[in-house]
N, C-alpha and C. Protein backbone atom coordinates (compact mmCIF):
# COMPACT_ATOMS: atom_id res chain seq x y z
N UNK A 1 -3.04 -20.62 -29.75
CA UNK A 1 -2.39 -19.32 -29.71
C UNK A 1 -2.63 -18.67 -28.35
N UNK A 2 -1.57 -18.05 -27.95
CA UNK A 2 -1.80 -17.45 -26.90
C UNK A 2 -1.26 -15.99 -26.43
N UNK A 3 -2.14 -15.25 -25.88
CA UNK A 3 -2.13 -14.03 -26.23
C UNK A 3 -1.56 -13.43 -24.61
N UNK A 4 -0.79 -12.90 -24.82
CA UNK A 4 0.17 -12.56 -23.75
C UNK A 4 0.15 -10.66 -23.32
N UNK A 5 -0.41 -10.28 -22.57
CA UNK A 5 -0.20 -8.56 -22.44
C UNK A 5 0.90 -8.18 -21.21
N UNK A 6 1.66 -7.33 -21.80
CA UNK A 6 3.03 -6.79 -20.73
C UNK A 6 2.52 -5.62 -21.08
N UNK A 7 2.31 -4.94 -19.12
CA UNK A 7 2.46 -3.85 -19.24
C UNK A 7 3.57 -3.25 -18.78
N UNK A 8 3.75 -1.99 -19.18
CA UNK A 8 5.36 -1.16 -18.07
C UNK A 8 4.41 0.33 -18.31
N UNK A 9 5.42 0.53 -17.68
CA UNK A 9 5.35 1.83 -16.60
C UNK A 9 6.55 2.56 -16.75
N UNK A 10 6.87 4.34 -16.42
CA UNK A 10 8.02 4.66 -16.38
C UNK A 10 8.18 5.91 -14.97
N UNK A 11 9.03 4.94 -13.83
CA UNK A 11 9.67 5.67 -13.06
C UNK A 11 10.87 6.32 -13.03
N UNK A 12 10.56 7.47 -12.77
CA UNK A 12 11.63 8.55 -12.65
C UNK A 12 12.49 8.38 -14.29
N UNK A 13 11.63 8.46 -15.00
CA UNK A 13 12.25 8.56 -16.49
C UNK A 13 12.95 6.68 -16.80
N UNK A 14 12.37 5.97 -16.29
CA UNK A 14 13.23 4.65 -16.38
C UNK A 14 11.61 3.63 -16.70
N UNK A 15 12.07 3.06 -17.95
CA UNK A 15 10.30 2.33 -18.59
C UNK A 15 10.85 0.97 -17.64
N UNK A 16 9.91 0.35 -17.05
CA UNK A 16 9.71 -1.02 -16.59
C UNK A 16 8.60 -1.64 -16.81
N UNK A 17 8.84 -3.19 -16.90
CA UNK A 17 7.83 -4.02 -16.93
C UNK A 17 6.99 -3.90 -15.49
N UNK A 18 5.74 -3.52 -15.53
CA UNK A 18 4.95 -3.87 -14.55
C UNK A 18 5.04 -4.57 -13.40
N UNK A 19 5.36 -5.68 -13.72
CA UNK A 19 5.73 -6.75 -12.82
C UNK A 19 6.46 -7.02 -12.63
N UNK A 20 7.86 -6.16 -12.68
CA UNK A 20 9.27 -5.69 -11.85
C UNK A 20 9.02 -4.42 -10.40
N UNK A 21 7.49 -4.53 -10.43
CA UNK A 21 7.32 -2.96 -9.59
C UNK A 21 6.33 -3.63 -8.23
N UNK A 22 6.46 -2.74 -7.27
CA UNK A 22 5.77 -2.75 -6.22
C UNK A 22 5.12 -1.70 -5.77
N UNK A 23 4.24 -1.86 -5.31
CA UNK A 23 3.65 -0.43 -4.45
C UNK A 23 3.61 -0.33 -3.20
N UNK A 24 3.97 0.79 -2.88
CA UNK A 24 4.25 1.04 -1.62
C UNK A 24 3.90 2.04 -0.49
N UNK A 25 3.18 1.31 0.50
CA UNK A 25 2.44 1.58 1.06
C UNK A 25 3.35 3.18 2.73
N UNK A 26 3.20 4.08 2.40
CA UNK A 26 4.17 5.06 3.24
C UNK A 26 3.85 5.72 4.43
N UNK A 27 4.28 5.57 5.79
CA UNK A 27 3.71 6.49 7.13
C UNK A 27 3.82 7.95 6.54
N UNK A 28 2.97 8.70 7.30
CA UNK A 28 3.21 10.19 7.20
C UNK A 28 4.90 10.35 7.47
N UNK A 29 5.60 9.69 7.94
CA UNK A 29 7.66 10.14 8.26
C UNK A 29 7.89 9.59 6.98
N UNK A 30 7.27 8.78 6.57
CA UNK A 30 8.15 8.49 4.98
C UNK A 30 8.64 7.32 4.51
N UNK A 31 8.65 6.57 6.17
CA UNK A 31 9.28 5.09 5.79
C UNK A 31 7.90 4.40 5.68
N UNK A 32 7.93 2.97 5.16
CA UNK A 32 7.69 2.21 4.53
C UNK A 32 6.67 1.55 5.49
N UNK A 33 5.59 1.09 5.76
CA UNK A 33 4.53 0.75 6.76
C UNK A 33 4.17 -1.05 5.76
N UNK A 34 4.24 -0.96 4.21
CA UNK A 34 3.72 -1.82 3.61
C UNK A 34 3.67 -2.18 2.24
N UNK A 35 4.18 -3.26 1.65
CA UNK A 35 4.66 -3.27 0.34
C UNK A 35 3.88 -4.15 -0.48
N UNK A 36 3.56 -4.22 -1.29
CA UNK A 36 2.56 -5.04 -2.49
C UNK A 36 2.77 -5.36 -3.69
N UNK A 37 3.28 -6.68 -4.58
CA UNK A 37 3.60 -6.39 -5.85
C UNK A 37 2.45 -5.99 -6.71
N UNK A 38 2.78 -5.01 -7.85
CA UNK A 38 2.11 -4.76 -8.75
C UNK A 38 1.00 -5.53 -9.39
N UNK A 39 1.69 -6.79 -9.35
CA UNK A 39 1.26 -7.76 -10.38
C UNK A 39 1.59 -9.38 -9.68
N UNK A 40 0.34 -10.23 -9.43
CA UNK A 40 0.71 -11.23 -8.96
C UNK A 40 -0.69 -11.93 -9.45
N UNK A 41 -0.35 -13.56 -9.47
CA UNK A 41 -1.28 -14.35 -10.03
C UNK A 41 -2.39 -13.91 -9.71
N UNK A 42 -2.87 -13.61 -8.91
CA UNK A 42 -4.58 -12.87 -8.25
C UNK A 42 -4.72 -11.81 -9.02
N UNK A 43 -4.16 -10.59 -9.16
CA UNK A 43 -4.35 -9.12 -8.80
C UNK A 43 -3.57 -8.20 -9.65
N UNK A 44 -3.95 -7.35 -10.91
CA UNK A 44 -3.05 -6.52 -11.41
C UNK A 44 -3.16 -5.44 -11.22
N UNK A 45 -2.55 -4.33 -10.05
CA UNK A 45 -2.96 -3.20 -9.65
C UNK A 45 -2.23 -2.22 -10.78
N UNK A 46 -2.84 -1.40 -11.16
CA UNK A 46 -2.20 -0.28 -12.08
C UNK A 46 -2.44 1.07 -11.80
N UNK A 47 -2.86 1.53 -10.76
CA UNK A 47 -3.27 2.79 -10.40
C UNK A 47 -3.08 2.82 -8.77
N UNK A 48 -3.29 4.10 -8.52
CA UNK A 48 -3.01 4.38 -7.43
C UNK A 48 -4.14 3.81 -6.59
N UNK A 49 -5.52 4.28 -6.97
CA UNK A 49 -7.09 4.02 -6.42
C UNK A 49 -6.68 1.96 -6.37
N UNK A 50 -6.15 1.18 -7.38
CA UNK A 50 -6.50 -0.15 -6.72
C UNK A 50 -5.31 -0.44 -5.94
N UNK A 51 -4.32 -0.06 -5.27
CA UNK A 51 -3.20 -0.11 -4.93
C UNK A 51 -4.06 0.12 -3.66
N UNK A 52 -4.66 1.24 -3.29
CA UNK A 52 -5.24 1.79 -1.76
C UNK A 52 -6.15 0.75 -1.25
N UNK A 53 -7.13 0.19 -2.39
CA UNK A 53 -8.11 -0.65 -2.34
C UNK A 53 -7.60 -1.48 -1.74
N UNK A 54 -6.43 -2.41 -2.55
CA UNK A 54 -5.96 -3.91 -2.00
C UNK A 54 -4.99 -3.65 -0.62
N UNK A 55 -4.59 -2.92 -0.44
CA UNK A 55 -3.95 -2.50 0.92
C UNK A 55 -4.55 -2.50 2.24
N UNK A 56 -6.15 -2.26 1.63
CA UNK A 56 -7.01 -1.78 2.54
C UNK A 56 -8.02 -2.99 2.10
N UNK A 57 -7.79 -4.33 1.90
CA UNK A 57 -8.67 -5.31 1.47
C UNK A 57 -9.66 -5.88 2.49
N UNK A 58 -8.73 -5.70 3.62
CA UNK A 58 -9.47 -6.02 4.95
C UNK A 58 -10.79 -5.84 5.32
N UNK A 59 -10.87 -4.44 4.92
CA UNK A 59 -12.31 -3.80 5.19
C UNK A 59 -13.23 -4.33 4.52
N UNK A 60 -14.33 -4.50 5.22
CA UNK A 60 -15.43 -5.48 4.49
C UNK A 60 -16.49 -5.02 3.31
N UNK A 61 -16.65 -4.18 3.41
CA UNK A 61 -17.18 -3.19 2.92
C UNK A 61 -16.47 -2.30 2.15
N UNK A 62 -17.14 -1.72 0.87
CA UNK A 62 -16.91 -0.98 0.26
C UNK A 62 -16.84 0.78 0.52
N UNK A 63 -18.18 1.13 1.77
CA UNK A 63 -17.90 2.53 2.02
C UNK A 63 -17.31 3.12 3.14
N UNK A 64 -17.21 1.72 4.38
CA UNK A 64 -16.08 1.70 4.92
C UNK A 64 -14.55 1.89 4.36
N UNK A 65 -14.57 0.88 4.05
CA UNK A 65 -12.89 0.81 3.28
C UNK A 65 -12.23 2.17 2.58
N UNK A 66 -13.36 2.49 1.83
CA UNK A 66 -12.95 3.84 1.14
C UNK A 66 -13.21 5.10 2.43
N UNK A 67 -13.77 5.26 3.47
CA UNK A 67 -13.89 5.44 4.60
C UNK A 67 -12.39 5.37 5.21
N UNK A 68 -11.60 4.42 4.88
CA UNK A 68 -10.82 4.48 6.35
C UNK A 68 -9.82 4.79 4.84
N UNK A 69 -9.48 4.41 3.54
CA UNK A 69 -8.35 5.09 2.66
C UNK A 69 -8.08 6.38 3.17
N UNK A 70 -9.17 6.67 3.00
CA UNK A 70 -9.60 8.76 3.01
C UNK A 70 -9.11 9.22 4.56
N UNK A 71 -9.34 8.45 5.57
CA UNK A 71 -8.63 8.43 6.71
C UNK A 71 -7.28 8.38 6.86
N UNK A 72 -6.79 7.32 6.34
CA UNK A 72 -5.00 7.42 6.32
C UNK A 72 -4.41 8.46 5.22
N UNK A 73 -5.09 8.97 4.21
CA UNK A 73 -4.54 10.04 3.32
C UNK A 73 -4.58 11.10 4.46
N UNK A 74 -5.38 11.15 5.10
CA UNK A 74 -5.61 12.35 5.94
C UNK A 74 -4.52 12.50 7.01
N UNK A 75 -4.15 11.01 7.55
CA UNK A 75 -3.31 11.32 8.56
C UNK A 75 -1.90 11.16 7.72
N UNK A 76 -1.84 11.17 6.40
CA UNK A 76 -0.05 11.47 5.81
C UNK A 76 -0.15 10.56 5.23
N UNK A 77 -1.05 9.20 5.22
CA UNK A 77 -0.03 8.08 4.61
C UNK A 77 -0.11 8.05 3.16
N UNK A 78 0.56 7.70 2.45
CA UNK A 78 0.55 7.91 0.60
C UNK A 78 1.06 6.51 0.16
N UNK A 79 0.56 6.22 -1.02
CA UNK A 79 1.01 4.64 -2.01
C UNK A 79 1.85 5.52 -3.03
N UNK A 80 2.65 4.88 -3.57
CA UNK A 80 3.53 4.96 -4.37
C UNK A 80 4.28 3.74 -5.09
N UNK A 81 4.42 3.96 -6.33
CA UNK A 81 4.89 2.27 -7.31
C UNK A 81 5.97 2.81 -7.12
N UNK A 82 7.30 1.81 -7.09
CA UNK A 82 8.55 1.98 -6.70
C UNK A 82 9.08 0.36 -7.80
N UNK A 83 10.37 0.58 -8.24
CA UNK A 83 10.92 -0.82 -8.88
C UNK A 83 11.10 -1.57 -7.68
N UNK A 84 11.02 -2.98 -7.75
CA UNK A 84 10.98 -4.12 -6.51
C UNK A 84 11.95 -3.94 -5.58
N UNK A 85 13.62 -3.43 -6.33
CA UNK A 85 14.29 -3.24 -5.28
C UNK A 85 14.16 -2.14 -4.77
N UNK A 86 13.75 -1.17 -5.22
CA UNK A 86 13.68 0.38 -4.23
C UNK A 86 12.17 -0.16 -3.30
N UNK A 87 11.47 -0.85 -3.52
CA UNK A 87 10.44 -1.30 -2.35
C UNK A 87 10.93 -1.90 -1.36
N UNK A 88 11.95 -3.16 -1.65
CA UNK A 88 12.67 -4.25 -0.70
C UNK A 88 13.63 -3.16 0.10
N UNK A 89 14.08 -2.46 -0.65
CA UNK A 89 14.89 -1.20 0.32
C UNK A 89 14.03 -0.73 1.22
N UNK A 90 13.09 -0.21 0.91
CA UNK A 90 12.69 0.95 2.05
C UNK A 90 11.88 -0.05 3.14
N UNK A 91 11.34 -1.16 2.66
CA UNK A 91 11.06 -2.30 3.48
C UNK A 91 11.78 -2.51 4.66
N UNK A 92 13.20 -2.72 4.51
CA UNK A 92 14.15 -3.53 5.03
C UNK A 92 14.76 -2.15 6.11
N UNK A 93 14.48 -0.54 5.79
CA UNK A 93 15.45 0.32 6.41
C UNK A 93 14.20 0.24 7.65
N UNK A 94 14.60 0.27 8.59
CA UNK A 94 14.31 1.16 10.10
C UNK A 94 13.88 2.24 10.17
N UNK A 95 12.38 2.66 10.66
CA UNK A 95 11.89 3.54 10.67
C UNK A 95 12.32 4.20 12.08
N UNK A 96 13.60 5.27 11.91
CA UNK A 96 14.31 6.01 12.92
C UNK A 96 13.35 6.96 13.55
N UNK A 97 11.63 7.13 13.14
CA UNK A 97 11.02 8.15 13.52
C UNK A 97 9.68 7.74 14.86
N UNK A 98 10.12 6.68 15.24
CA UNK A 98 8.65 6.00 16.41
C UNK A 98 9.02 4.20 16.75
N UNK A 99 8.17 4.01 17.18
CA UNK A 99 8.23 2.82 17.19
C UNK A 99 7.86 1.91 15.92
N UNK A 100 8.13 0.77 16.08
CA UNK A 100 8.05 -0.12 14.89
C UNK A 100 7.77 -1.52 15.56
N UNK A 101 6.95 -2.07 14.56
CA UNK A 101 6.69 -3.65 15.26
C UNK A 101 7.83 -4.39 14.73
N UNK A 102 7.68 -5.55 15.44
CA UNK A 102 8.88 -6.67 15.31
C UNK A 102 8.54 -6.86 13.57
N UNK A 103 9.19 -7.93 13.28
CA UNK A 103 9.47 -8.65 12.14
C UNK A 103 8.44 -9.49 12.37
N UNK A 104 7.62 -10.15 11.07
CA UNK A 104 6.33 -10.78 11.19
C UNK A 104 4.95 -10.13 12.03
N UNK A 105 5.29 -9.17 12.48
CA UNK A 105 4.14 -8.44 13.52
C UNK A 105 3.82 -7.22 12.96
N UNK A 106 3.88 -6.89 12.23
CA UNK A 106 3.13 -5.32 11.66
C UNK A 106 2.07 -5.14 12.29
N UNK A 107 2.15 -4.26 12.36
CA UNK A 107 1.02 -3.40 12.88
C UNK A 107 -0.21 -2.44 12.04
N UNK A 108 -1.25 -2.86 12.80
CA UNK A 108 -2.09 -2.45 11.51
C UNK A 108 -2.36 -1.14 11.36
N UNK A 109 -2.86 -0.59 10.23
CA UNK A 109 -3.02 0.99 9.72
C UNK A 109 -4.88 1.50 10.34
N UNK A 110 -5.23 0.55 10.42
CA UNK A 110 -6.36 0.90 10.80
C UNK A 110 -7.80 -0.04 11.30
N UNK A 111 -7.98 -0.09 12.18
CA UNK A 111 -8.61 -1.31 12.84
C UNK A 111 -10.11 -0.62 13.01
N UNK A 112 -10.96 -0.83 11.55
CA UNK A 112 -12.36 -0.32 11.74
C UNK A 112 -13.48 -0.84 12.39
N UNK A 113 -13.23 -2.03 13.25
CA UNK A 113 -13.87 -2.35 14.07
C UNK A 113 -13.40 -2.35 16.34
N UNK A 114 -12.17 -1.11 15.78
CA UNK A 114 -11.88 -1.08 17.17
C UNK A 114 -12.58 0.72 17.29
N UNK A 115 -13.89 0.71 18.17
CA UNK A 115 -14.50 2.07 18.81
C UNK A 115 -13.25 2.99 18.88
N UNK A 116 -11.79 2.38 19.91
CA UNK A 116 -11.46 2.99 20.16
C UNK A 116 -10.57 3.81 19.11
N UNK A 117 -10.48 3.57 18.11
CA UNK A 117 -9.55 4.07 17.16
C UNK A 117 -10.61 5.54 16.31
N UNK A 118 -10.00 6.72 16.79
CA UNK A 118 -10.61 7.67 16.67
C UNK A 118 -10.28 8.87 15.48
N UNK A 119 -9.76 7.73 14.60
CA UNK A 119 -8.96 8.43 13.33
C UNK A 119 -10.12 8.75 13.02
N UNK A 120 -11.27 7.85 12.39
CA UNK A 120 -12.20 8.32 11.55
C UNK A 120 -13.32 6.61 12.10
N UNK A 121 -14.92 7.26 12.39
CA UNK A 121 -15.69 6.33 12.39
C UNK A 121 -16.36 5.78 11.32
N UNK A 122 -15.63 4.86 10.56
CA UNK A 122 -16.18 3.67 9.17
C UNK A 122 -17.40 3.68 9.38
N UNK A 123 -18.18 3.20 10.50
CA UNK A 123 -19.36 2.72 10.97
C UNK A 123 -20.36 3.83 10.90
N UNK A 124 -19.92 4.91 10.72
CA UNK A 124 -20.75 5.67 10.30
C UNK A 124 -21.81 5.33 8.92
């Protein structure tokens, strides 16, 4: 026997399966910096707090990491679950407000081992 759990969720008044959804990672302008499915063989994020976590997996550390979250909330950036295609959308639009890295080259949100990055010192 095998025991199977579906979760959903309901955006903007619309119930979905969990794992039709993405989260999405947002610059302070609004467009789209970084996208994550909900739900993938590794990882079932269901909240906002593990959505920030795995975004921010990089960081080695635990009071860093939560260190540099608390940093990008500060400078605007926000997660948000979105259905897959409203993620692949805002993915795919052009951020008309700065520069943007190429395709395959993102650019990172926060580099806690560069001194010079003076958002917030992790290493504290």
């Amino acid at each position: 026997m095998t025991t199977t759990l579906n979760l959903s969720v309901e955006i903007d008044g619309v119930s979905r399966p969990l794992r039709d959804c993405d989260w999405v990672l947002r610059r302070p302008c609004g467009c789209a910096e970084a996208i994550m499915h909900a739900v993938s063989s590794l990882v079932t994020l269901t909240s906002e707090h593990e959505a920030w976590e795995e975004f921010y997996c990089d960081v080695p550390r635990a009071d860093r990491r939560r260190r540099a979250v608390n940093a990008a909330r500060k400078r605007g950036y926000t997660v948000a679950l979105t259905s897959i295609d409203d993620a692949v959308r805002a993915w795919e639009a052009r951020c008309p407000h700065g520069e943007e890295p190429e395709p395959g080259q993102q650019a990172s949100l926060f580099d806690p081992t560069d001194p010079a990055d003076d958002a917030v010192d992790v290493n504290a």
